[in-house]
Protein backbone atom coordinates (compact mmCIF):
# COMPACT_ATOMS: atom_id res chain seq x y z
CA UNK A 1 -32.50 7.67 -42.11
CA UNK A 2 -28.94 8.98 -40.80
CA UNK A 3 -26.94 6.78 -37.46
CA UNK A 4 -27.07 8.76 -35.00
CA UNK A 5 -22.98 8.75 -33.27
CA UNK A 6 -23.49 7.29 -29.59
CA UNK A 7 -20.45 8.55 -27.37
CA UNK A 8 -18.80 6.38 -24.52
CA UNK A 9 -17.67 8.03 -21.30
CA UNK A 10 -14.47 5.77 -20.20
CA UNK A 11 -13.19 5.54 -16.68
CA UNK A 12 -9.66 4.24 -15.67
CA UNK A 13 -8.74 3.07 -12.85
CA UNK A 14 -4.83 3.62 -11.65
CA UNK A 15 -3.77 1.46 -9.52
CA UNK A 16 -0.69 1.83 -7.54
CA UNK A 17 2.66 0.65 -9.07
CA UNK A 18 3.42 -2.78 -7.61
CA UNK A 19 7.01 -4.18 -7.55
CA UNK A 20 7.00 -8.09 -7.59
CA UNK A 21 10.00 -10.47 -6.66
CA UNK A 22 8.21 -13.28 -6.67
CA UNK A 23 5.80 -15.04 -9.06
CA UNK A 24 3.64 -18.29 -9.36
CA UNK A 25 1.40 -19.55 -12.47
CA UNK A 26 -1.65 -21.99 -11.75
CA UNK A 27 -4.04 -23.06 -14.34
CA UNK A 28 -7.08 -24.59 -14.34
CA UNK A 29 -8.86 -26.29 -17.33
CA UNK A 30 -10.45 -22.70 -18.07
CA UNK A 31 -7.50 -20.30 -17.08
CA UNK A 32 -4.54 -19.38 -16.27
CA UNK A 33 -3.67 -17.67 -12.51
CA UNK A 34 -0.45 -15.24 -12.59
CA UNK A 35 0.26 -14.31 -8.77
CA UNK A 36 2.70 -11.77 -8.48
CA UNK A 37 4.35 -11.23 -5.13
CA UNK A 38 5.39 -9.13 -3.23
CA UNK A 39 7.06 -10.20 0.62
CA UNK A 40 9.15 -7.70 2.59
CA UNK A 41 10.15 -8.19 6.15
CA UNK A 42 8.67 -5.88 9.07
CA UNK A 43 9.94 -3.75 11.78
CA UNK A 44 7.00 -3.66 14.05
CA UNK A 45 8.26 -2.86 17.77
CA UNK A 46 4.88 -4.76 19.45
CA UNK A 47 6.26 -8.04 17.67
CA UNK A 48 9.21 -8.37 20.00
CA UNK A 49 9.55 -12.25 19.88
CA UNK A 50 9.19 -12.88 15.79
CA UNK A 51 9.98 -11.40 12.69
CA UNK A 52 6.98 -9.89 10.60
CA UNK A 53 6.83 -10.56 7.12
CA UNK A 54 4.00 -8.66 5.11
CA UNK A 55 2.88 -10.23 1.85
CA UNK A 56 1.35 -8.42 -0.77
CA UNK A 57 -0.13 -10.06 -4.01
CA UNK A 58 -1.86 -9.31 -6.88
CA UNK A 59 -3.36 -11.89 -9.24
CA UNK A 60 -4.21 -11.91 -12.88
CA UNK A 61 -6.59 -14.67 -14.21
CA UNK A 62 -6.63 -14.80 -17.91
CA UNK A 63 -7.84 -17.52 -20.35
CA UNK A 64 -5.71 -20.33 -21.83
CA UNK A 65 -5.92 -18.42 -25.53
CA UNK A 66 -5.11 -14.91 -23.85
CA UNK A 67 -1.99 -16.58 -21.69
CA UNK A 68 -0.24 -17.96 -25.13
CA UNK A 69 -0.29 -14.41 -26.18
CA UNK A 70 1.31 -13.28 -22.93
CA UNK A 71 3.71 -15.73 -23.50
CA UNK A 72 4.70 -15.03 -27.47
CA UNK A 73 5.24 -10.85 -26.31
CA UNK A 74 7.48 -11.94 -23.46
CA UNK A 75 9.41 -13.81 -25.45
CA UNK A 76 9.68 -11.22 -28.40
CA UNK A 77 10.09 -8.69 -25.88
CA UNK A 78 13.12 -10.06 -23.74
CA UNK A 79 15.01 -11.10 -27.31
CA UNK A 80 14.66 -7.29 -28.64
CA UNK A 81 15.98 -5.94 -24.88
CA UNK A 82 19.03 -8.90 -25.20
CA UNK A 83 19.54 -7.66 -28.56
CA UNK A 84 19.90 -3.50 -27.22
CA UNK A 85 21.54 -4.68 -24.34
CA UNK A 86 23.07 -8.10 -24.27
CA UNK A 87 22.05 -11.64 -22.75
CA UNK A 88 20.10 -11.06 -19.49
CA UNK A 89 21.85 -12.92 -16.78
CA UNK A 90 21.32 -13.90 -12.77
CA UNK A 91 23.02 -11.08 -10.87
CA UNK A 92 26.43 -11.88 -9.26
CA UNK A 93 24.97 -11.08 -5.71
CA UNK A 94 22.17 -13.45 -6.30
CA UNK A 95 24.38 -16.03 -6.92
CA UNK A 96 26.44 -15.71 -4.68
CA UNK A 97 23.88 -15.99 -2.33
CA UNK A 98 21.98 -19.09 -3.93
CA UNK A 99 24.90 -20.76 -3.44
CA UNK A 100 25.44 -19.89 0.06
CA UNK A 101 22.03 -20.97 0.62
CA UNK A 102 22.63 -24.27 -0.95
CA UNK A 103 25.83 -24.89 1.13
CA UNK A 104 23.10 -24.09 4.78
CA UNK A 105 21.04 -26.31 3.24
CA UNK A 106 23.44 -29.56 3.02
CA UNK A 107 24.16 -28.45 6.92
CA UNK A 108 20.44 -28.13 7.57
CA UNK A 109 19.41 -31.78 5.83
CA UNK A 110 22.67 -33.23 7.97
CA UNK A 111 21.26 -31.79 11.19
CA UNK A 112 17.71 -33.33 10.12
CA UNK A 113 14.98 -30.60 10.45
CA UNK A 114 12.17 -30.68 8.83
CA UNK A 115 11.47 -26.61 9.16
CA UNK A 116 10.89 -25.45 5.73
CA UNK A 117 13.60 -23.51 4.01
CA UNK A 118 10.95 -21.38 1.69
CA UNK A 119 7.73 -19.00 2.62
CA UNK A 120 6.68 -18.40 -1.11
């Protein structure tokens, strides 16, 4: 008695490309929880008295086993791109700016405010 071949019809789903500057990692004692971020601040004219920030996210939840993997490809991926183009480094700009944030900072903690410094 021959198989008979089944076929598979596949569907994929594009999603939009998302740029994220921001990133967070929670785990629980079943997975792992990669958010990536995305926040960008808002011109909206009916918002006259604050700024609008608009966050956009998109999470990843894979298992502990699946989240080592992750992590071993990163790791052989950013030493092959060093090795093409040299040691990956913070930009100069960023910098610069860290540390200008660090200096408000020491002026903000003299003044004594308790406003947070961070919306991530």
């Amino acid at each position: 008695m021959e198989k008979e071949e089944k076929k598979v019809n596949m569907t994929i789903k594009d999603s939009a490309a998302f740029y994220a500057h921001e990133m967070s990692i929670n785990f629980n004692p079943m997975n792992f929880i990669l958010d990536f971020k995305n926040v960008t601040p808002r011109v909206d004219p009916r918002s006259k008295e604050s700024l609008v920030l608009h966050l956009e996210h998109n999470v990843i939840i894979v298992d502990a086993f699946h989240a080592k993997k992750i992590y071993e490809l990163l790791g052989k991926v950013l030493g092959d791109y060093e090795k093409e183009f040299g040691k990956i480094e913070m930009p100069k700009a960023l910098k610069k700016y860290e540390d200008k944030m660090k200096k408000g900072e020491k002026e903000v903690k003299k003044a004594k405010t308790t406003s947070p410094s961070y919306f991530g």
